[in-house]
Every structure is written in C-alpha cells, then in structure tokens.
Protein backbone atom coordinates (compact mmCIF):
# COMPACT_ATOMS: atom_id res chain seq x y z
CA UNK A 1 0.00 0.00 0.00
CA UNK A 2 1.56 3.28 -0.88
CA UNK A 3 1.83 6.50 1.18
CA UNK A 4 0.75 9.61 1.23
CA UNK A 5 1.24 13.83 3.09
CA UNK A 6 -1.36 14.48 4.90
CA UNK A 7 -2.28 18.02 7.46
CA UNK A 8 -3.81 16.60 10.84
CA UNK A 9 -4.75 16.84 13.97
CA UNK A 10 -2.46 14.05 16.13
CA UNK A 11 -2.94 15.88 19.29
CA UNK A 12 -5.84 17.33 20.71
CA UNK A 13 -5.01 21.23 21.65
CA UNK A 14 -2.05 21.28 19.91
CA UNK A 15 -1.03 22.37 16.26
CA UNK A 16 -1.48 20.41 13.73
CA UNK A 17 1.57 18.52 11.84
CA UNK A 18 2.58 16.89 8.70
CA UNK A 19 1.95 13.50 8.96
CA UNK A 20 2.09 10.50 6.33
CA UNK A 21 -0.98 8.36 5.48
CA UNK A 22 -2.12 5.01 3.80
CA UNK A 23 -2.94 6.60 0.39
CA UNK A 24 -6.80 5.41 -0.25
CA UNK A 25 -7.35 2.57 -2.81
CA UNK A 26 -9.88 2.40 -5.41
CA UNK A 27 -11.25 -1.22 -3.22
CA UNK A 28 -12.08 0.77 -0.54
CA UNK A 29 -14.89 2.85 -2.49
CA UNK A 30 -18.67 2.49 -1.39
CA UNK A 31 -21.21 2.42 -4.59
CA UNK A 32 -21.66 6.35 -3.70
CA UNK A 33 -18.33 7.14 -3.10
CA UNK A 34 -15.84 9.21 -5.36
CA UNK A 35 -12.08 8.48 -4.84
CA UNK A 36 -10.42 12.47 -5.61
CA UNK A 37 -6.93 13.97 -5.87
CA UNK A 38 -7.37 16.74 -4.08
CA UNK A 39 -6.63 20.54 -5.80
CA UNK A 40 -8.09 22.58 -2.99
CA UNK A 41 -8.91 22.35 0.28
CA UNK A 42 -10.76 25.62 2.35
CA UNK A 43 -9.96 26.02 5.62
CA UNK A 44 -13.03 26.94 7.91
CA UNK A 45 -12.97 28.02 11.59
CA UNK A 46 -14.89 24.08 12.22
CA UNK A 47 -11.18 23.59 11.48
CA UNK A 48 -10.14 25.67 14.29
CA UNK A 49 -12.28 23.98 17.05
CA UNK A 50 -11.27 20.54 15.58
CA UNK A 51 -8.07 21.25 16.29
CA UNK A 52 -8.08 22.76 19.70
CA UNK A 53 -11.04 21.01 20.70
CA UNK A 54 -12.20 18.05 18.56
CA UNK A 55 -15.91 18.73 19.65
CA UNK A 56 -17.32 15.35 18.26
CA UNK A 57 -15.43 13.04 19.77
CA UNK A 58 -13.34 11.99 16.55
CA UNK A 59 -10.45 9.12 16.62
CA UNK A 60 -7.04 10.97 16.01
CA UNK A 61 -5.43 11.67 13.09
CA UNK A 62 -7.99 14.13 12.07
CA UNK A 63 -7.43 15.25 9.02
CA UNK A 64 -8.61 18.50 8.29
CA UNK A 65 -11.21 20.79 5.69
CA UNK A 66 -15.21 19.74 4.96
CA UNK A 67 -14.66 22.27 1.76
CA UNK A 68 -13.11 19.88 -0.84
CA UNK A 69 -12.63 20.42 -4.63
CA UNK A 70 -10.09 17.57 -6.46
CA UNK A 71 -10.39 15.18 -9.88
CA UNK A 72 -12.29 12.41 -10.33
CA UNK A 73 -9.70 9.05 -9.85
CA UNK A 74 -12.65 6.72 -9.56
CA UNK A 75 -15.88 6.76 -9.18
CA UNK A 76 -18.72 4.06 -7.22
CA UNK A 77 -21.33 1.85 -9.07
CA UNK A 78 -24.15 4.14 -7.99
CA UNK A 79 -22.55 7.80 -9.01
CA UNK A 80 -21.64 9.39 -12.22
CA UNK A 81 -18.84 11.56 -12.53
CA UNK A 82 -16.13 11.40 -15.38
CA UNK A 83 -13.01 10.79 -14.51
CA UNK A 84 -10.07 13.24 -14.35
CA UNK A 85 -13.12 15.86 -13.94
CA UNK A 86 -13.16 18.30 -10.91
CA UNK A 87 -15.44 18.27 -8.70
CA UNK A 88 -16.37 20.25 -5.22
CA UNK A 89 -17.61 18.49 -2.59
CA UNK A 90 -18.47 18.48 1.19
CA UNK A 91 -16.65 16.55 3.18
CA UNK A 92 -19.40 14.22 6.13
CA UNK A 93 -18.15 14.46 9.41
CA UNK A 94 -17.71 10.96 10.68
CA UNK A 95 -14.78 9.74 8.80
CA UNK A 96 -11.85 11.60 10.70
CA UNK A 97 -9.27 10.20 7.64
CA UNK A 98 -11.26 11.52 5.02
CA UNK A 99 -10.91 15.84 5.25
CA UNK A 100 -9.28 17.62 2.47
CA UNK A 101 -5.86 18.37 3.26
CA UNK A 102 -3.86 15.34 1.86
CA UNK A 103 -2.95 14.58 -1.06
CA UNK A 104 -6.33 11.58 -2.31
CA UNK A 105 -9.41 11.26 -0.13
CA UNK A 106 -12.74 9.60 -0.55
CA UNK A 107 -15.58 11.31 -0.22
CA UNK A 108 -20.07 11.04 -0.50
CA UNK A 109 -20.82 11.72 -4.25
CA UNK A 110 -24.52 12.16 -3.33
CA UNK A 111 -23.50 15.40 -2.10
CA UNK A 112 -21.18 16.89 -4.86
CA UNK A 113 -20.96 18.45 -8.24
CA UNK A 114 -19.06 18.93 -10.93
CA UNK A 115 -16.84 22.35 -10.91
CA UNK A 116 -18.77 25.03 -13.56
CA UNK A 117 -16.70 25.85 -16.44
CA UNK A 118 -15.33 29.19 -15.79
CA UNK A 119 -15.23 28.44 -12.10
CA UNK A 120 -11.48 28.21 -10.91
CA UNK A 121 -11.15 25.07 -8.22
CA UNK A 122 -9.75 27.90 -5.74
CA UNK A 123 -13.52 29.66 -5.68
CA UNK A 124 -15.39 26.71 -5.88
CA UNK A 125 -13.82 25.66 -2.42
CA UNK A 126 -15.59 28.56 -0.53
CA UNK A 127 -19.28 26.65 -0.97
CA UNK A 128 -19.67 23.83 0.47
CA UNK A 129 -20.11 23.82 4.04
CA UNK A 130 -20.56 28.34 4.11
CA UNK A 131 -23.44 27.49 0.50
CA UNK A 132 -25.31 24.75 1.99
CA UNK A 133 -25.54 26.13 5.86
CA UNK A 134 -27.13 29.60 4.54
CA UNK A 135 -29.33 27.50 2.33
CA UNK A 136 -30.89 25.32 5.04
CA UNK A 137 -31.25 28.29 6.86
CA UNK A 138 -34.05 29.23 4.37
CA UNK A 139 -35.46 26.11 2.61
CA UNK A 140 -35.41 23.36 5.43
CA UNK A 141 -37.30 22.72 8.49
CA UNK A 142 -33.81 23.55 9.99
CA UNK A 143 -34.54 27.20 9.77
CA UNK A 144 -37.59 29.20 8.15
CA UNK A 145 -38.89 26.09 6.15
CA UNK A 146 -39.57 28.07 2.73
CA UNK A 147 -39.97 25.94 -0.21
CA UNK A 148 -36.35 24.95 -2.27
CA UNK A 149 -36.58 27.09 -5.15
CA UNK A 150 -37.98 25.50 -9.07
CA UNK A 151 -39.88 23.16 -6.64
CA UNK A 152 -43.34 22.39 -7.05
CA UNK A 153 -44.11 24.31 -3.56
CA UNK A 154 -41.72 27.10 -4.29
CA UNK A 155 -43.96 27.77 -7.30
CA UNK A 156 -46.90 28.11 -5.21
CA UNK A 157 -45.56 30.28 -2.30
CA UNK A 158 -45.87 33.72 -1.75
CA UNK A 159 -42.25 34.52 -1.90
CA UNK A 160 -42.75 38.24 -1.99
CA UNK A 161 -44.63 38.38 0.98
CA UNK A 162 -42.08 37.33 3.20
CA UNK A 163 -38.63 38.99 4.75
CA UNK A 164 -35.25 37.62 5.87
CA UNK A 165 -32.88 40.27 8.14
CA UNK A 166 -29.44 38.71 8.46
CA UNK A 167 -26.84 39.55 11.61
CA UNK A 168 -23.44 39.21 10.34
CA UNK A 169 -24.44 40.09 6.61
CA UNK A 170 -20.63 40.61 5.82
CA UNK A 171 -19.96 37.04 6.63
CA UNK A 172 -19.47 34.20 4.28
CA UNK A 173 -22.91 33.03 5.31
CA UNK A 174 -24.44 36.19 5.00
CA UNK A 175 -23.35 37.27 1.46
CA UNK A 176 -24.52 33.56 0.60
CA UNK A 177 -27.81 34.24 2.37
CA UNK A 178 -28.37 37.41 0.69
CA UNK A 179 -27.88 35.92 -2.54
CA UNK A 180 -30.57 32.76 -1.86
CA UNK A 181 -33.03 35.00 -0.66
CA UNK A 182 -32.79 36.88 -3.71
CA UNK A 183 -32.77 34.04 -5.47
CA UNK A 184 -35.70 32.89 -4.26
CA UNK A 185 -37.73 36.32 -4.64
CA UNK A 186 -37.74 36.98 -1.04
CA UNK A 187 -39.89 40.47 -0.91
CA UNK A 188 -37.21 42.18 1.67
CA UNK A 189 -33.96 41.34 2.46
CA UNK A 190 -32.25 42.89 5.32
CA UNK A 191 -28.20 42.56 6.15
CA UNK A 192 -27.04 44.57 9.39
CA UNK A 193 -23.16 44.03 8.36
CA UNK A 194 -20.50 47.07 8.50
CA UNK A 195 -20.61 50.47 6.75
CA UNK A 196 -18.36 49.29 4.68
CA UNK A 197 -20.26 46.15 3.70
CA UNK A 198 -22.89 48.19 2.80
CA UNK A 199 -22.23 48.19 -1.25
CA UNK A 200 -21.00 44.98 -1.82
CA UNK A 201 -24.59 43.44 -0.10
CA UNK A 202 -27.17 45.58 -1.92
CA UNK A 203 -25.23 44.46 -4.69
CA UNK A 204 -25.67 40.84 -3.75
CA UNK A 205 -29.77 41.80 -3.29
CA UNK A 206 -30.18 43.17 0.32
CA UNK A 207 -33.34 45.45 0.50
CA UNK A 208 -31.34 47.70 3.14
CA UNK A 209 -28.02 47.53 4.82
CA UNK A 210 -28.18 48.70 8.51
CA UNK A 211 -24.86 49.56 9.57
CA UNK A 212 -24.63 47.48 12.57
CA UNK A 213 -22.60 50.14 15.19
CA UNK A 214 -24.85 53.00 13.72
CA UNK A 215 -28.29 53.92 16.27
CA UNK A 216 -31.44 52.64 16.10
CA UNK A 217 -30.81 49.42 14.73
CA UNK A 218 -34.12 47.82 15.68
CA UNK A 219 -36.06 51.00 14.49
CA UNK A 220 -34.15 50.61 11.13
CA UNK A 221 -34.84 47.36 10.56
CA UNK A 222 -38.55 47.48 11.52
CA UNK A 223 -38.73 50.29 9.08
CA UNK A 224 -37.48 48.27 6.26
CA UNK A 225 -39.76 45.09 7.11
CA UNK A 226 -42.66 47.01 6.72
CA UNK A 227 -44.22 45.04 9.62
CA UNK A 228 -43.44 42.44 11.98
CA UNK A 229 -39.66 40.98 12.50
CA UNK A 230 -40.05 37.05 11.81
CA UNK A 231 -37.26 35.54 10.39
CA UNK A 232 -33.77 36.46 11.80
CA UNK A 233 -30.75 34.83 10.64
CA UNK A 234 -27.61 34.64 13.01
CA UNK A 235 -23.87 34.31 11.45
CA UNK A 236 -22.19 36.20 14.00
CA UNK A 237 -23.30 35.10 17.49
CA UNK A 238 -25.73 38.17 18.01
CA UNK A 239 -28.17 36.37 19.75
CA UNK A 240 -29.26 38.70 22.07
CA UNK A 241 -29.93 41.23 19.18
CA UNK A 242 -31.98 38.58 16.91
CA UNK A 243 -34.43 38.13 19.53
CA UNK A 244 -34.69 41.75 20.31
CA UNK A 245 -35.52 42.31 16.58
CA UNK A 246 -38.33 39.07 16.90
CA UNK A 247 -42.08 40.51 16.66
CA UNK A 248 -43.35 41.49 20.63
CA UNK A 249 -46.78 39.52 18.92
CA UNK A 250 -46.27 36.69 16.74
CA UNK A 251 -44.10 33.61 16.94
CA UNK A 252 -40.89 34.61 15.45
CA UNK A 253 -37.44 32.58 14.27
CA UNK A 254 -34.33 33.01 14.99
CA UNK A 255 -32.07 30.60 13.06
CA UNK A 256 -28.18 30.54 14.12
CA UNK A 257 -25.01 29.15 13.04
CA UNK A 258 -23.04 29.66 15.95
CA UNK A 259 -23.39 27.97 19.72
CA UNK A 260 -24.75 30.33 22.51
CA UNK A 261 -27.39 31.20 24.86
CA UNK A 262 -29.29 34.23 24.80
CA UNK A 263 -29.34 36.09 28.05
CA UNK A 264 -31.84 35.86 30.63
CA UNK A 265 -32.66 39.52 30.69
CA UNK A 266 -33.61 39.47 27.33
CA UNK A 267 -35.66 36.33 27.54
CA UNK A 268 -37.34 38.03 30.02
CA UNK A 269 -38.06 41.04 28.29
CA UNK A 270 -39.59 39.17 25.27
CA UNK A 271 -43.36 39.39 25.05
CA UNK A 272 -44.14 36.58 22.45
CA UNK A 273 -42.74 33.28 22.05
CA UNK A 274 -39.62 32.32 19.67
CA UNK A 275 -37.76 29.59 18.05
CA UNK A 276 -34.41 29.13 18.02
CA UNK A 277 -32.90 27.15 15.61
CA UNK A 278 -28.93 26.11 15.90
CA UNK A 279 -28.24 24.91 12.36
CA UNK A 280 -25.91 22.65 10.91
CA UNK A 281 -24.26 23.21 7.68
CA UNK A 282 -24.16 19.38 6.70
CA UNK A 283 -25.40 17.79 3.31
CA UNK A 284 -26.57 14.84 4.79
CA UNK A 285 -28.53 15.18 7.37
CA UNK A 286 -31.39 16.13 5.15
CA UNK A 287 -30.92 14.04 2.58
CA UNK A 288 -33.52 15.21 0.56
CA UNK A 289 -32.19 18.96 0.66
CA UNK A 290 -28.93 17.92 0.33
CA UNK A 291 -29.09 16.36 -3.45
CA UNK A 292 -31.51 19.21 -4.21
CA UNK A 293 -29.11 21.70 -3.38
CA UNK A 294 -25.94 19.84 -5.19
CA UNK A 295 -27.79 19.27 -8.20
CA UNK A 296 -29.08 23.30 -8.42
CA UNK A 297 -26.28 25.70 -6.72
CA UNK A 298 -23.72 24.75 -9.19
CA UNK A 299 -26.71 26.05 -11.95
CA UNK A 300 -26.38 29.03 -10.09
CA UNK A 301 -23.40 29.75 -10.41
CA UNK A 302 -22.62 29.15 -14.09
CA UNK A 303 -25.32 31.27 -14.99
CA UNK A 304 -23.57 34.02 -12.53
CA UNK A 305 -26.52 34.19 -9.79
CA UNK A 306 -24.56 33.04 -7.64
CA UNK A 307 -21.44 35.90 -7.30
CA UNK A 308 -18.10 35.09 -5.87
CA UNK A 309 -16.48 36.00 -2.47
CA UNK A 310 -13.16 36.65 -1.84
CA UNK A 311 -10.52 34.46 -0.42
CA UNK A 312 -6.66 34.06 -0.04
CA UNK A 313 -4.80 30.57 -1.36
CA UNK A 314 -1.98 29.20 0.87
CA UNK A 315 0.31 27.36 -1.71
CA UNK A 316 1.02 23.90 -0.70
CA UNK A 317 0.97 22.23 3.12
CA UNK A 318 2.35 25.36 5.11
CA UNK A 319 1.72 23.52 8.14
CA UNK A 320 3.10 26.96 9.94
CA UNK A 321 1.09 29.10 7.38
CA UNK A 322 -2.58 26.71 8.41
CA UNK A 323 -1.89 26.98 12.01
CA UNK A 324 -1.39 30.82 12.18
CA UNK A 325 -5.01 30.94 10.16
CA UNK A 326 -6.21 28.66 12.55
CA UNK A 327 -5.00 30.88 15.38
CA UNK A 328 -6.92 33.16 13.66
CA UNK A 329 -9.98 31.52 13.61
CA UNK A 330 -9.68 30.57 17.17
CA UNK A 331 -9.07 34.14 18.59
CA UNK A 332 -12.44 35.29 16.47
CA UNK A 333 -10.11 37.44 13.84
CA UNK A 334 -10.41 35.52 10.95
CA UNK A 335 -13.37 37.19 8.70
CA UNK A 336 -11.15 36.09 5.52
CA UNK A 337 -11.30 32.71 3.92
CA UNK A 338 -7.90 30.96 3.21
CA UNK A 339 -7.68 28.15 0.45
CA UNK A 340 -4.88 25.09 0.24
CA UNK A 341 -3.85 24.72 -2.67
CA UNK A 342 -2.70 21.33 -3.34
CA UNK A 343 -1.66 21.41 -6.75
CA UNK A 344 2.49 21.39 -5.82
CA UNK A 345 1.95 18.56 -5.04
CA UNK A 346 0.77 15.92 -7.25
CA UNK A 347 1.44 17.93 -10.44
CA UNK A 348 -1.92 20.03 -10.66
C-alpha cells in the first residue's frame, strides 16, 4: 500500500503537523463514493475547534477541511462523474481520515458536483459547508422552512410576501444568504453588516443595509420590514440582538449558526414566544435537501446568480502558514477565507 502527506490533527489542543498516510485505494470505495486527488482544500474556523477542541469526539489523526474540490480518480457503481473531472464536494463528518488536506481522499458523491466551467477550483472551495448552511437556513425545516426554489411548492408560495434580516451580513454566510433570498424572490432582504459592507450586499440583493454600530438598529430594521420581525438569521453570534428584533406579537425565528445562549434579561423582556434554531451546515442530514441543493447551486453559479467571495490561497501544506489561520480563527479574527492549494503537489 503506498503513502501519502497528509495536514492533521495528532494531538488534541495542539497544532497540527505533517503526517504520512495510507494513500486510499480504489477497493475501498462504497457504490456512492468518489475516490479524488485533491486541488483545494478551504480552511473553515470548524477547522479551528477541531483542532483545539475536537468537539465530536473523533479518533485521532484528524485530518482536516469539509470544503473539498479535487479530480475524479474513480468513481462508485451508484454515481456518475467522469473521470479526471473536478469536482467540489463536502466533506461528512464521521470519517476523521477523510478531510481535504492530503494529497487523495474519498468522499459522498450524493453530495457533490461537478466544478462550472469558468469556475477556478480555488472559488469553488468557498461553498460547500458556508453554501449549503445559509441554504438550510431558508429552505429546510432547519430554519424558516420556505420551499427549495424551481420546486413544485416554491412555485406556489408567496415569496414576496415574506422577509429575511441577516446579523453578520458581511460574513461568508451572510453574502450567501443574501444571494438565496434573492434568489428565491424573497420580498425584503435585510443585512445589518459594517458600513463598509454596505455596497458589496445591496449588490448581492439586500433590500437595506443597517450599519450594525450606527443607532437605532431595531427601528431601522422594523422600518425596512414594513411590519413584523419574523425571520432572523444569526452568522455572527448576536443572539441577544436577533431576539430583540423578533415581533413582541407573533411567533418569530431566529435561526443561528453559531453555539450560545441568549441572556436571561432578554428572555425576560420578550413578550411573544420564539424559536431558536442552531443549524448545521451538513449535506446529509437532510438528505432530501442535500441532493436538491448539489444538483441546483452549481446552476447558479454558471449562470452568474450566484457571485463570488473573496478568499486568499496558501500554496502547498504550510503547516506553519494553516496553524497561524487557525490561530486566527480561534481568537475570532479571521473574517477572511484561506484556500490550500494542493496542486504542488501531485502535479496540478
């Protein structure tokens, strides 16, 4: 069995190191398995807590990165990609071996999709895991439960009736969020984000930006509603603001992406009753969703409905360069996205 480099966690807490692996053989494939050689790999902060944490429990080595784009080596009996095509792909949790930063993995090809032409592999790693979170947010029972758009239900909903504000517009989930409610033909779409944010997401299809350190906030973004607040989406751990905004009369949502409790006082405060929806940005726990999605985003982008964020590529395994963004991640400063490239490596 040959070898191969691999980027892992070998000791909980600690950086991560260059370690060598079993490379993956074509025997070991499932029928809905792809076998890839990976070209990029995006670095998340999930990466971050994996490494200082490992929150689920996983066997070590963990290999890190859920964001995966590589070629098509082989493919299982019950998926069709052609090989030496790339692909981008997000990575399931339980299989500690299987992340993106070595050199082959194996990976679920009921949740992937062939890169767009036009797409560079570098940009097609910032979807998976930031793409599919946002869009569960909106079209799953996971957050506000509208219908997937070009489905039969999405064709009879009332769209334009309805309203989205998003805390943390600036983030990679929000500018993704934006873009699906737009998508979608959500009537008003609200980001409080930065000042400077402000352009880029009415660009993207925000109704209004509220600039998030200006006054009045909540008056702002009651204003732009036109009504009562009912959907609030969290990417930025402002949890204690997205129940503030929640209507004082009906049964509001908040949907968030990152852990916390909102605080007593405000509970207490709170007139009506909420949900609160932590969500998790995994293909497969809805499977349903999660073949829906891969089969339509990557439409969405070719046609350019879809636009691209920005990101920074790491060249090769830095291991000194992916812990420093990791710090990063872990001390809550790191609002960029950073992309391995792999391609140094095997010739790519």
């Amino acid at each position: 069995m040959s070898s191969q480099s691999a980027i892992a966690v070998t000791e909980v807490g600690k950086p991560v190191t260059r370690i060598t692996l079993p490379k993956p053989e074509e025997s070991e494939l499932a029928e809905h398995e792809l076998l890839l050689k990976v070209s990029v790999a995006g670095l998340a902060p999930l990466d971050a807590k994996m490494r200082d944490r490992n929150p689920f429990s996983l066997p070590l080595p963990i290999v890190l990165t859920g964001d995966i784009v590589g070629k098509v080596i082989q493919t299982g009996t019950d998926v069709q990609f052609p090989i030496s095509n790339h692909v981008f792909v997000q990575q399931v949790m339980q299989r500690p071996n299987r992340g993106g930063l070595q050199e082959h993995t194996i990976v679920d090809g009921r949740y992937a999709a062939l890169v767009p032409e036009g797409i560079p592999d570098a940009e097609a790693a910032l979807y998976p895991i930031n793409a599919v979170t946002s869009a569960k947010s909106l079209f799953t029972p996971e957050g506000f439960d509208f219908p997937f758009p070009g489905t039969a239900e999405a064709a009879g909903f009332d769209f334009a009736a309805q309203h989205v504000v998003v805390l943390g517009g600036g983030t990679n989930c929000g500018k993704l969020a934006v873009q699906f409610a737009r998508l979608a033909g959500v009537g008003r779409v609200v980001a409080v984000a930065s000042a400077a944010g402000g352009p880029l997401l009415r660009s993207l299809g925000a109704t209004l930006v509220v600039d998030r350190r200006s006054a009045g906030v909540k008056e702002q973004v009651y204003a732009a509603v036109e009504g009562e607040v009912l959907n609030v989406y969290d990417t930025y751990g402002s949890l204690d603001l997205g129940v503030s905004l929640l209507s004082e009369k009906r049964k509001g949502t908040l949907v968030h992406t990152t852990h916390g409790k909102v605080s007593e006082e405000v509970i207490s405060q709170k007139k009506a009753k909420f949900d609160q929806k932590f969500v998790k940005g995994f293909s497969d726990s809805i499977p349903l969703f999660g073949q829906r999605f891969w089969k339509q985003f990557p439409v969405w982008l070719k046609t350019g409905d879809i636009k691209p964020l920005d990101y920074i590529v790491i060249e090769g395994m830095d291991v000194d360069k992916i812990n420093e963004v990791l710090d990063l991640y872990r001390d809550g400063k790191g609002g960029d996205r950073y992309h391995v490239r792999l391609s140094s490596l095997h010739g790519m």
